[in-house]
PDB file of N, CA and C in Angstrom:
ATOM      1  N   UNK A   1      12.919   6.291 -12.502  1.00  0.00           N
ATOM      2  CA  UNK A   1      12.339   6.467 -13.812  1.00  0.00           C
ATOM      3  C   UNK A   1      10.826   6.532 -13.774  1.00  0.00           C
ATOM      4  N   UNK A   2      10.129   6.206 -12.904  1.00  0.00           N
ATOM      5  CA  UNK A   2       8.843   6.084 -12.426  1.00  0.00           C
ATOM      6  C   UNK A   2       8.135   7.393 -11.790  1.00  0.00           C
ATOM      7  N   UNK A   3       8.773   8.459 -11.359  1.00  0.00           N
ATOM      8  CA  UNK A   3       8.657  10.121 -11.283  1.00  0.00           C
ATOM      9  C   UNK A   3       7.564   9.681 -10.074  1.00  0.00           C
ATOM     10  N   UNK A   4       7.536   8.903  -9.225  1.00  0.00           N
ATOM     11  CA  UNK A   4       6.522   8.638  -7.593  1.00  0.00           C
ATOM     12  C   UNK A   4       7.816   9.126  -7.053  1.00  0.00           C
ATOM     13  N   UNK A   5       7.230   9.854  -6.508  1.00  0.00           N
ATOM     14  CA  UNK A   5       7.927  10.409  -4.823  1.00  0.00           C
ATOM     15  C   UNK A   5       8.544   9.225  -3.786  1.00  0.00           C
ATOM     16  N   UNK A   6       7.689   8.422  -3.889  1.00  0.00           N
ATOM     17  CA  UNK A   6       7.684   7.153  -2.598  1.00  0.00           C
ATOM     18  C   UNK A   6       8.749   6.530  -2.923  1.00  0.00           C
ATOM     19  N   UNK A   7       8.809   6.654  -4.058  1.00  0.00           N
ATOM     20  CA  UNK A   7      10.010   5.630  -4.564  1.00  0.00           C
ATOM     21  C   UNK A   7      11.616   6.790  -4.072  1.00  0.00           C
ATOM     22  N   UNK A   8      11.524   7.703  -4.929  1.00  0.00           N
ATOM     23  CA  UNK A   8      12.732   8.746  -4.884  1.00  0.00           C
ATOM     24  C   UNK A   8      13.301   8.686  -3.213  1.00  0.00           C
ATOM     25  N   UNK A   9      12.332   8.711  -2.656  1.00  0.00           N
ATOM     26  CA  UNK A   9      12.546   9.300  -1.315  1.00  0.00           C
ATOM     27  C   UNK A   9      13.200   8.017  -0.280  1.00  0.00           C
ATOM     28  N   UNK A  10      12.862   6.744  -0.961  1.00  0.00           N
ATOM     29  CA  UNK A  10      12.766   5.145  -0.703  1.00  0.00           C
ATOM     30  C   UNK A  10      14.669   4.871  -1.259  1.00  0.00           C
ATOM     31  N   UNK A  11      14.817   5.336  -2.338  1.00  0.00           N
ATOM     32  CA  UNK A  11      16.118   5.309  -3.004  1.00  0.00           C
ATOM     33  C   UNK A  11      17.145   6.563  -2.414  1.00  0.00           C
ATOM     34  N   UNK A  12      16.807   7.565  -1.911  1.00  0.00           N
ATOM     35  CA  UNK A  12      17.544   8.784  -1.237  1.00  0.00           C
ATOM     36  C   UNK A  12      18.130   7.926  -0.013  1.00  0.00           C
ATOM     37  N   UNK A  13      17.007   7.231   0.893  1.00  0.00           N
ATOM     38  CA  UNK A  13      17.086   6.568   2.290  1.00  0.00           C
ATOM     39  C   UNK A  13      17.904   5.773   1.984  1.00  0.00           C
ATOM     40  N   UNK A  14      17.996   5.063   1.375  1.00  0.00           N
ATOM     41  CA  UNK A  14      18.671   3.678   0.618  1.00  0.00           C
ATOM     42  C   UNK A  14      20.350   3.897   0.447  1.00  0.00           C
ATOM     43  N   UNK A  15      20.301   5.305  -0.313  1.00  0.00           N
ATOM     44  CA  UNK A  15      21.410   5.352  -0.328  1.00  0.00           C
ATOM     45  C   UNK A  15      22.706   6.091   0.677  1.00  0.00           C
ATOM     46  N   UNK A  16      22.186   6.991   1.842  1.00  0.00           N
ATOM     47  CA  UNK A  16      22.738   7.388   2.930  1.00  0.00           C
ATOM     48  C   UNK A  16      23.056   6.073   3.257  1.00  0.00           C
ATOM     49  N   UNK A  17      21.809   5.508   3.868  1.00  0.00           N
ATOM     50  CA  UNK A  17      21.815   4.081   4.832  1.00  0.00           C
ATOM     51  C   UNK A  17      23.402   3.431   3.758  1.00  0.00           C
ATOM     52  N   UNK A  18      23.246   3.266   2.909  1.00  0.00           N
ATOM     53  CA  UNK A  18      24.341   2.033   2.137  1.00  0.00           C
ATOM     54  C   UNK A  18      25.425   3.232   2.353  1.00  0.00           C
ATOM     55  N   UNK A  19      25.506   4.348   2.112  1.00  0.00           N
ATOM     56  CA  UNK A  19      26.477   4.801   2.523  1.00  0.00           C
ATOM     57  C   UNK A  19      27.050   4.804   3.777  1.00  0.00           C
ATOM     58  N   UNK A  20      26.942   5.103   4.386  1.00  0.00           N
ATOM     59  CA  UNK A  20      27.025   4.650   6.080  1.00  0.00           C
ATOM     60  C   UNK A  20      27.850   3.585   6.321  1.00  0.00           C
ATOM     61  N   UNK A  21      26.905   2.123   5.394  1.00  0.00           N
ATOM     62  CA  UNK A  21      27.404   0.855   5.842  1.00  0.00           C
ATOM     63  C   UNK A  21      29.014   0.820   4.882  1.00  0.00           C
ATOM     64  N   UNK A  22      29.146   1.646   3.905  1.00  0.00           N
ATOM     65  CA  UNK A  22      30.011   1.228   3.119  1.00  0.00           C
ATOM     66  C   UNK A  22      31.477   1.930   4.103  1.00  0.00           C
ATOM     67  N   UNK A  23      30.583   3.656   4.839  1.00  0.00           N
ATOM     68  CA  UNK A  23      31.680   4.023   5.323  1.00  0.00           C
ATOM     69  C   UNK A  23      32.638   2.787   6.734  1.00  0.00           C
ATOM     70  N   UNK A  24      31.823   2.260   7.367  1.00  0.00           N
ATOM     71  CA  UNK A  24      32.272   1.390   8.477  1.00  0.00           C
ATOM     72  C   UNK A  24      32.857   0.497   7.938  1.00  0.00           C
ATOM     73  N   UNK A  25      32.433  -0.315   6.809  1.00  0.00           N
ATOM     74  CA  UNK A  25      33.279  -1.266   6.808  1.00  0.00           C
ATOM     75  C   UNK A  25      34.486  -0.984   5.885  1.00  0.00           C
ATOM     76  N   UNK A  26      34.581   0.066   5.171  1.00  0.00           N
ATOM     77  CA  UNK A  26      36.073   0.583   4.738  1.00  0.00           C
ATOM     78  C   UNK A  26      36.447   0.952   5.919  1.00  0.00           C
ATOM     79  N   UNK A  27      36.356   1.470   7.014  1.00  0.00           N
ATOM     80  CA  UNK A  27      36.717   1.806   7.945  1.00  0.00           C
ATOM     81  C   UNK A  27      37.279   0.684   8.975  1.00  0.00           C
ATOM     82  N   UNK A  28      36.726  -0.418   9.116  1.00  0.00           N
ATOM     83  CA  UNK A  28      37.159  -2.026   9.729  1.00  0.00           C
ATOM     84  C   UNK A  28      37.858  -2.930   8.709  1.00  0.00           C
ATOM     85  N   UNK A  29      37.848  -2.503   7.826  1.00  0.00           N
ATOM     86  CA  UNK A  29      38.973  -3.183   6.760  1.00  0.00           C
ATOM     87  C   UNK A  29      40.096  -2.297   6.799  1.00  0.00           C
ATOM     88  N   UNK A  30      40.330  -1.097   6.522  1.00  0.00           N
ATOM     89  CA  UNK A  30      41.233  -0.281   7.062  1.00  0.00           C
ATOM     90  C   UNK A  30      42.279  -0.956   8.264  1.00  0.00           C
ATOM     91  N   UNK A  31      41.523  -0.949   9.520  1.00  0.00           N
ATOM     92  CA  UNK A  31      41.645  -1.335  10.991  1.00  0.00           C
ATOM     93  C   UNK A  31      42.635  -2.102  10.935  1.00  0.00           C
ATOM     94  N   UNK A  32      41.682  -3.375   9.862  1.00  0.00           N
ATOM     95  CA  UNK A  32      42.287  -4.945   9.945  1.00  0.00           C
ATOM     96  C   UNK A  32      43.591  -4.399   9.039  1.00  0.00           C
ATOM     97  N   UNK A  33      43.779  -4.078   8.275  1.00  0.00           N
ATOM     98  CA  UNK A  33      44.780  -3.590   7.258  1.00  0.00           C
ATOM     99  C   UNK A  33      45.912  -3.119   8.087  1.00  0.00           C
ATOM    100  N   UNK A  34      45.774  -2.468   8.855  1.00  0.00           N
ATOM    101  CA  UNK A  34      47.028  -2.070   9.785  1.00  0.00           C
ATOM    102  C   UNK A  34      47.579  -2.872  10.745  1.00  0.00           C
ATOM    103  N   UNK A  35      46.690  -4.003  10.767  1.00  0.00           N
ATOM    104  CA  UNK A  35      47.406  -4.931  11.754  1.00  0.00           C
ATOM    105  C   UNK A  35      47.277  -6.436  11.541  1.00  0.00           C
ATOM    106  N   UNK A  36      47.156  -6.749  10.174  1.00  0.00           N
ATOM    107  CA  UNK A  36      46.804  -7.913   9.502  1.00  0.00           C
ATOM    108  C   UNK A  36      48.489  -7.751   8.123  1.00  0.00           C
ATOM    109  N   UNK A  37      49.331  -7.760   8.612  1.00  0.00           N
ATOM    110  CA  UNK A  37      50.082  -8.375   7.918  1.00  0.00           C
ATOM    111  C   UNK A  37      50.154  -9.464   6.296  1.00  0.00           C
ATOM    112  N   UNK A  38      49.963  -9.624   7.079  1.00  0.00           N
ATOM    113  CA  UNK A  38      49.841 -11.146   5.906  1.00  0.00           C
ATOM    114  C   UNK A  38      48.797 -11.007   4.358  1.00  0.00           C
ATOM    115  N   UNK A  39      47.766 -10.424   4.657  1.00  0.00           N
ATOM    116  CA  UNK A  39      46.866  -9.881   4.234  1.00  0.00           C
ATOM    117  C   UNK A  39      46.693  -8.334   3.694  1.00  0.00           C
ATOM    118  N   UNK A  40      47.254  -7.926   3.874  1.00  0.00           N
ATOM    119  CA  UNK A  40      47.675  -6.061   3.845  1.00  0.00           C
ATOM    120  C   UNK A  40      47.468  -5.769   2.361  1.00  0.00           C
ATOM    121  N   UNK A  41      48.024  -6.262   1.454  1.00  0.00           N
ATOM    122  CA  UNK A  41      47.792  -6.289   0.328  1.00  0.00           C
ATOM    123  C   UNK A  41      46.264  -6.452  -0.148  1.00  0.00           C
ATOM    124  N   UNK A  42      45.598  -7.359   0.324  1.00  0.00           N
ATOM    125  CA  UNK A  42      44.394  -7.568  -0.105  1.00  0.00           C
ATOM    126  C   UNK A  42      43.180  -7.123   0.258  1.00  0.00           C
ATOM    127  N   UNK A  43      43.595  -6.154   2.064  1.00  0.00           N
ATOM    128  CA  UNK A  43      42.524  -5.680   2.340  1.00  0.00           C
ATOM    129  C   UNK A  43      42.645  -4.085   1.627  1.00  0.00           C
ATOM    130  N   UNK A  44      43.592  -3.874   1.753  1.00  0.00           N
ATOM    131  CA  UNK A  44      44.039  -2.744   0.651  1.00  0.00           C
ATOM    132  C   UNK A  44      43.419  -1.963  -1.046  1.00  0.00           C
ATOM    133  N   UNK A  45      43.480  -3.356  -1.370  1.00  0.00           N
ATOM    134  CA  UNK A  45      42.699  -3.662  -3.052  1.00  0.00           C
ATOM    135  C   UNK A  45      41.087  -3.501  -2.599  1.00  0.00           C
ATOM    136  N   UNK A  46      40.918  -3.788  -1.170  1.00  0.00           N
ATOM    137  CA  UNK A  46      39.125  -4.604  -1.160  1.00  0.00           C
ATOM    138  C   UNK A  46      39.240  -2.755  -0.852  1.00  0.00           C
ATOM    139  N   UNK A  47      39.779  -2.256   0.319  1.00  0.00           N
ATOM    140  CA  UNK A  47      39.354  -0.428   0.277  1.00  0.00           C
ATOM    141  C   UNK A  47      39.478   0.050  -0.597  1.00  0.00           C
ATOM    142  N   UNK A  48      40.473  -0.195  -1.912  1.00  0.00           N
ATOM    143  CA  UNK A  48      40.204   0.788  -2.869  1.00  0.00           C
ATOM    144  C   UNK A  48      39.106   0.720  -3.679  1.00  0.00           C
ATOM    145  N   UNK A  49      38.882  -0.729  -4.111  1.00  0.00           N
ATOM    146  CA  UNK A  49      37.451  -0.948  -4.553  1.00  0.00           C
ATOM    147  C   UNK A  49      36.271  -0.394  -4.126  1.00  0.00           C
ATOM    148  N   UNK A  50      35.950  -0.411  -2.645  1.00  0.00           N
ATOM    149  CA  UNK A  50      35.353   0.186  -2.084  1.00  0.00           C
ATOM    150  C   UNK A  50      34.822   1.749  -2.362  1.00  0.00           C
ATOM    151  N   UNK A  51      35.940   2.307  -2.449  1.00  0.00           N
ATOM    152  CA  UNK A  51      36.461   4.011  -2.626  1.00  0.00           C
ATOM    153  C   UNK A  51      35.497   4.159  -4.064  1.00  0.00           C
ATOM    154  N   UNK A  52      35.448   3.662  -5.047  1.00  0.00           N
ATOM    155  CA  UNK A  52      35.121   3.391  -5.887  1.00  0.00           C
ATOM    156  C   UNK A  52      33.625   3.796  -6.022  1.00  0.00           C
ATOM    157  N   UNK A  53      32.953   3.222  -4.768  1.00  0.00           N
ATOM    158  CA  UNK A  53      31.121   3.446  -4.605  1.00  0.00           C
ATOM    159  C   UNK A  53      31.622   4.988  -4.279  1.00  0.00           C
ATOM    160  N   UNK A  54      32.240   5.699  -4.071  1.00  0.00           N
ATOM    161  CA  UNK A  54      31.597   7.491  -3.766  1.00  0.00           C
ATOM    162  C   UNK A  54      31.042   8.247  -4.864  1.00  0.00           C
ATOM    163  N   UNK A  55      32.443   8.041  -5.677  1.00  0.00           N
ATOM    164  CA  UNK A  55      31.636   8.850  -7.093  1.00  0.00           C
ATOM    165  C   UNK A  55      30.165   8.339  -7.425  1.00  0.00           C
ATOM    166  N   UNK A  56      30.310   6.963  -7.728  1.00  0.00           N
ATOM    167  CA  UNK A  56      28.971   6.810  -7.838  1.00  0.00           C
ATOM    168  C   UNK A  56      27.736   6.788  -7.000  1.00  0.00           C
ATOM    169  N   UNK A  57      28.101   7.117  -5.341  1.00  0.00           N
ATOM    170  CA  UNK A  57      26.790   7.612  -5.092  1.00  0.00           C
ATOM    171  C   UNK A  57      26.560   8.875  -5.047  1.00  0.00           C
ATOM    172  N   UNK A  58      27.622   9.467  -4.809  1.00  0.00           N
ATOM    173  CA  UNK A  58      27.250  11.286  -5.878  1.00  0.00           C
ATOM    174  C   UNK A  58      26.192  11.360  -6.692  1.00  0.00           C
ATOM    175  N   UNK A  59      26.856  10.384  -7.766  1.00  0.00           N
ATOM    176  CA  UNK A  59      25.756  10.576  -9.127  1.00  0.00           C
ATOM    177  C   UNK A  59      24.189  10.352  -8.986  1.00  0.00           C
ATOM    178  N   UNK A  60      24.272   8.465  -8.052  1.00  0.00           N
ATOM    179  CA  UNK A  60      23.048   8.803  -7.737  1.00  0.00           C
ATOM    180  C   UNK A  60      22.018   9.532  -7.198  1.00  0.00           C
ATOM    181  N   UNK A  61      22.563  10.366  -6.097  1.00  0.00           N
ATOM    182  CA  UNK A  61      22.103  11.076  -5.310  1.00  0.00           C
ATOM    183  C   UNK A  61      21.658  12.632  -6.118  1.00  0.00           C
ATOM    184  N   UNK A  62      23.135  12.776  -7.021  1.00  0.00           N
ATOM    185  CA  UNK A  62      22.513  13.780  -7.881  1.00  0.00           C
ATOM    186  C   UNK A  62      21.552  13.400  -8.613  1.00  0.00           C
ATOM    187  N   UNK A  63      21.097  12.296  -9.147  1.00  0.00           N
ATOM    188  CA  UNK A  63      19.985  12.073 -10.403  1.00  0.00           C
ATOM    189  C   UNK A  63      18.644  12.094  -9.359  1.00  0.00           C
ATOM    190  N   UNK A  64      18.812  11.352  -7.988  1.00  0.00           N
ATOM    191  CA  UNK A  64      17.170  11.371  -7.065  1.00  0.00           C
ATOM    192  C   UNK A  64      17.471  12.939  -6.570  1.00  0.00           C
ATOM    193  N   UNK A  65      17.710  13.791  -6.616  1.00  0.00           N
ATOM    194  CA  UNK A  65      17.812  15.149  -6.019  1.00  0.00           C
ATOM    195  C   UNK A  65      17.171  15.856  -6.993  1.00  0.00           C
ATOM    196  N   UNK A  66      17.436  15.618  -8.379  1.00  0.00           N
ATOM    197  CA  UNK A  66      17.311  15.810  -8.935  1.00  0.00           C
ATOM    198  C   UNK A  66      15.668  15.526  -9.885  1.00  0.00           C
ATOM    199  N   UNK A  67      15.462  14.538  -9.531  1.00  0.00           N
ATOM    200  CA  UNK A  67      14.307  14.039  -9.907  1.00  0.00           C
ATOM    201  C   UNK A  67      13.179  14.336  -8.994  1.00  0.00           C
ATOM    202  N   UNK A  68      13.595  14.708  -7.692  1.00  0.00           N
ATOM    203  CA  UNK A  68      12.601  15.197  -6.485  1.00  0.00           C
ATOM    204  C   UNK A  68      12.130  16.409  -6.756  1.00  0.00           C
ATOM    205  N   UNK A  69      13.385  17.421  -7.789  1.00  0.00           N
ATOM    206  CA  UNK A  69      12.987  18.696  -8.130  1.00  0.00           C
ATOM    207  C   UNK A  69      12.089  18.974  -9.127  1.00  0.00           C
ATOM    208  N   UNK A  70      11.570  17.960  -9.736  1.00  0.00           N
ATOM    209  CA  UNK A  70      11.061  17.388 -10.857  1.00  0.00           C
ATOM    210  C   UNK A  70       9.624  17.461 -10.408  1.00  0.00           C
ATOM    211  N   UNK A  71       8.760  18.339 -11.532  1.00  0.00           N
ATOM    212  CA  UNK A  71       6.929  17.877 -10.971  1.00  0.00           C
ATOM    213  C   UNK A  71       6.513  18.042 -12.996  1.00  0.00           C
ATOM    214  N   UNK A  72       5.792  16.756 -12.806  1.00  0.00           N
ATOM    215  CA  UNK A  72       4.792  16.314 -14.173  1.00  0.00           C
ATOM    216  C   UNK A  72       3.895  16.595 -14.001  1.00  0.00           C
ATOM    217  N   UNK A  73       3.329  17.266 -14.956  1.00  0.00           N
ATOM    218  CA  UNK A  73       2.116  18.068 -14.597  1.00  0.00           C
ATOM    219  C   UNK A  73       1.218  17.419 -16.335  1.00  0.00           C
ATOM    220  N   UNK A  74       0.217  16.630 -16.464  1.00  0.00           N
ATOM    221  CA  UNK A  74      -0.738  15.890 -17.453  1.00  0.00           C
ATOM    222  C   UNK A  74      -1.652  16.740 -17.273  1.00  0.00           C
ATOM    223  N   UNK A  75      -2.202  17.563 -18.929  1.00  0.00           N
ATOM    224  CA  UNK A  75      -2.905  18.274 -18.899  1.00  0.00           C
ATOM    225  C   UNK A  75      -4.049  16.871 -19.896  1.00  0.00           C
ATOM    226  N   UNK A  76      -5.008  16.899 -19.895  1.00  0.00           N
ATOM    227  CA  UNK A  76      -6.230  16.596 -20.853  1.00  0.00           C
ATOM    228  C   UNK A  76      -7.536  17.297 -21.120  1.00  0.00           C
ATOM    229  N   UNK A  77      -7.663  17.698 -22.602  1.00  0.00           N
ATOM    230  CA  UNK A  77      -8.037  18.484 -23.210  1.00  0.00           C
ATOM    231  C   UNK A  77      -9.216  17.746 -24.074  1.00  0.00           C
ATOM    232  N   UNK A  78     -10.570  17.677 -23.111  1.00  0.00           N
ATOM    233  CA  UNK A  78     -11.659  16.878 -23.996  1.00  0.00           C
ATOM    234  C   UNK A  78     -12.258  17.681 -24.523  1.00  0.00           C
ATOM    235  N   UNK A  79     -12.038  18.895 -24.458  1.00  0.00           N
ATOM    236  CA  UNK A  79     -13.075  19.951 -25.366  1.00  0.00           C
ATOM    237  C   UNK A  79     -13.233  20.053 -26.462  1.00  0.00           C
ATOM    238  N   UNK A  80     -11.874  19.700 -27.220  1.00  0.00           N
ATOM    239  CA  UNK A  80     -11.659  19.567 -28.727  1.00  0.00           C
ATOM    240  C   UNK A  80     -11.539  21.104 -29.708  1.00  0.00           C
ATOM    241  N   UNK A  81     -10.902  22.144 -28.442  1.00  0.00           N
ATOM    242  CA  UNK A  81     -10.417  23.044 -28.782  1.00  0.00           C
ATOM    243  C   UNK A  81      -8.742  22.974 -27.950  1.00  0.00           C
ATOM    244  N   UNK A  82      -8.407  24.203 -28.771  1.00  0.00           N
ATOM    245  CA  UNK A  82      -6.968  24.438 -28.541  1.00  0.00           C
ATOM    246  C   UNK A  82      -7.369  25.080 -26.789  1.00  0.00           C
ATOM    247  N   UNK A  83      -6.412  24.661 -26.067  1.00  0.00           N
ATOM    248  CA  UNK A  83      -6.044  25.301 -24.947  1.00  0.00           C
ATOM    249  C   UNK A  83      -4.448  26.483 -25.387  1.00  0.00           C
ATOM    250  N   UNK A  84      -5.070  27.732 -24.845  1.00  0.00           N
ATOM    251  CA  UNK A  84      -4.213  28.632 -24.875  1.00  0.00           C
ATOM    252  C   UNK A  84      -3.833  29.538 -23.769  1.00  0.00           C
ATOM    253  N   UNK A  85      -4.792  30.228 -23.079  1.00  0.00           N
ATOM    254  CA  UNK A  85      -4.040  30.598 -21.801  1.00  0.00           C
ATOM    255  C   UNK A  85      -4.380  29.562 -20.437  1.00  0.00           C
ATOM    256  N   UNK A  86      -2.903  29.294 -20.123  1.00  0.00           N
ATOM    257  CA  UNK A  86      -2.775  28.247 -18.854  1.00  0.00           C
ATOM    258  C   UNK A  86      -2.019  29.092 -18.118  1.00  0.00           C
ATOM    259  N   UNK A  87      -2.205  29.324 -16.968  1.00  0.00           N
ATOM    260  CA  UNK A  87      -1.674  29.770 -15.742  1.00  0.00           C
ATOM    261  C   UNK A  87      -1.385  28.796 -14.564  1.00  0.00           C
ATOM    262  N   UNK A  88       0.064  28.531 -14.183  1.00  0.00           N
ATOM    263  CA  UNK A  88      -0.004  27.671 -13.072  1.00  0.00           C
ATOM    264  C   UNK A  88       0.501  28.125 -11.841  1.00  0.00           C
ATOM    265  N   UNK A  89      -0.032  27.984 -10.948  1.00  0.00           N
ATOM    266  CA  UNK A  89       0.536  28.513  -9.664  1.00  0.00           C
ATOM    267  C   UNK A  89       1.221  27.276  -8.758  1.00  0.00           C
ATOM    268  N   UNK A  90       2.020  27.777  -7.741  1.00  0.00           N
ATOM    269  CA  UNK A  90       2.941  26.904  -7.190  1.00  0.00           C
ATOM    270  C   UNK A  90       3.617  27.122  -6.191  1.00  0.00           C
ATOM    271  N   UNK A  91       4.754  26.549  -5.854  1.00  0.00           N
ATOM    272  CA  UNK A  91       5.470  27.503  -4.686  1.00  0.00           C
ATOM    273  C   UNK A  91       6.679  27.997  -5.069  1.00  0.00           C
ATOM    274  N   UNK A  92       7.234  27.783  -5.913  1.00  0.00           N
ATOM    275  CA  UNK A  92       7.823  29.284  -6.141  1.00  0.00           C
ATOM    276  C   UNK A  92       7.863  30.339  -6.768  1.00  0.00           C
ATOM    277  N   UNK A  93       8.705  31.086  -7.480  1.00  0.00           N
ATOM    278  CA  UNK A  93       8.340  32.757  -7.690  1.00  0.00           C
ATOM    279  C   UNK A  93       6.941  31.792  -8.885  1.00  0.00           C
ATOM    280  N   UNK A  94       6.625  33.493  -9.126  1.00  0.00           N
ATOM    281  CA  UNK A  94       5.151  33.444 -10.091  1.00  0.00           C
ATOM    282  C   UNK A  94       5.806  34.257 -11.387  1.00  0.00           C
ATOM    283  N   UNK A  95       5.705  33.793 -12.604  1.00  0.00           N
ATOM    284  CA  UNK A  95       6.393  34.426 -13.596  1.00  0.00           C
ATOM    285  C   UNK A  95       4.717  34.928 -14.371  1.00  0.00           C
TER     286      UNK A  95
END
């Protein structure tokens, strides 16, 4: 919500990295799940819960992808006339 780069890019990292960790340990609960008997049921419930964080790091990932595509541009106007032709250049096409 803060539109700094440092941050977006800080929360992008953040969320691979947590993804990652979320994939291994659904992945070692899994493991244990196939050979934990007794328990099967419950490591079961803990992976589906788990399953649960994808959609939502989709979303997040779509909203910082999204927000990276994002540039604020603060114009200030001490002249105390109207500003009327503004031209901005950039890197992509030029309209």
């Amino acid at each position: 919500l803060t539109a700094s780069s440092a941050l977006l890019f800080i929360g992008y990292a953040f969320i691979v990295l947590a993804g990652l960790a979320n994939l291994f340990i659904l992945a070692a609960i899994l493991l244990r799940a196939g050979t934990d008997k007794q328990n099967r049921n419950r490591l079961l419930k803990a992976a589906g819960l788990m399953l649960i964080n994808i959609p939502v790091a989709f979303v997040y990932c779509w909203i910082v992808i999204a927000a990276l595509a994002t540039l604020r541009i603060t114009f200030i106007n001490n002249t105390g006339s109207d500003i009327t032709d503004i031209h901005i250049l950039g890197w992509g096409r030029l309209h």
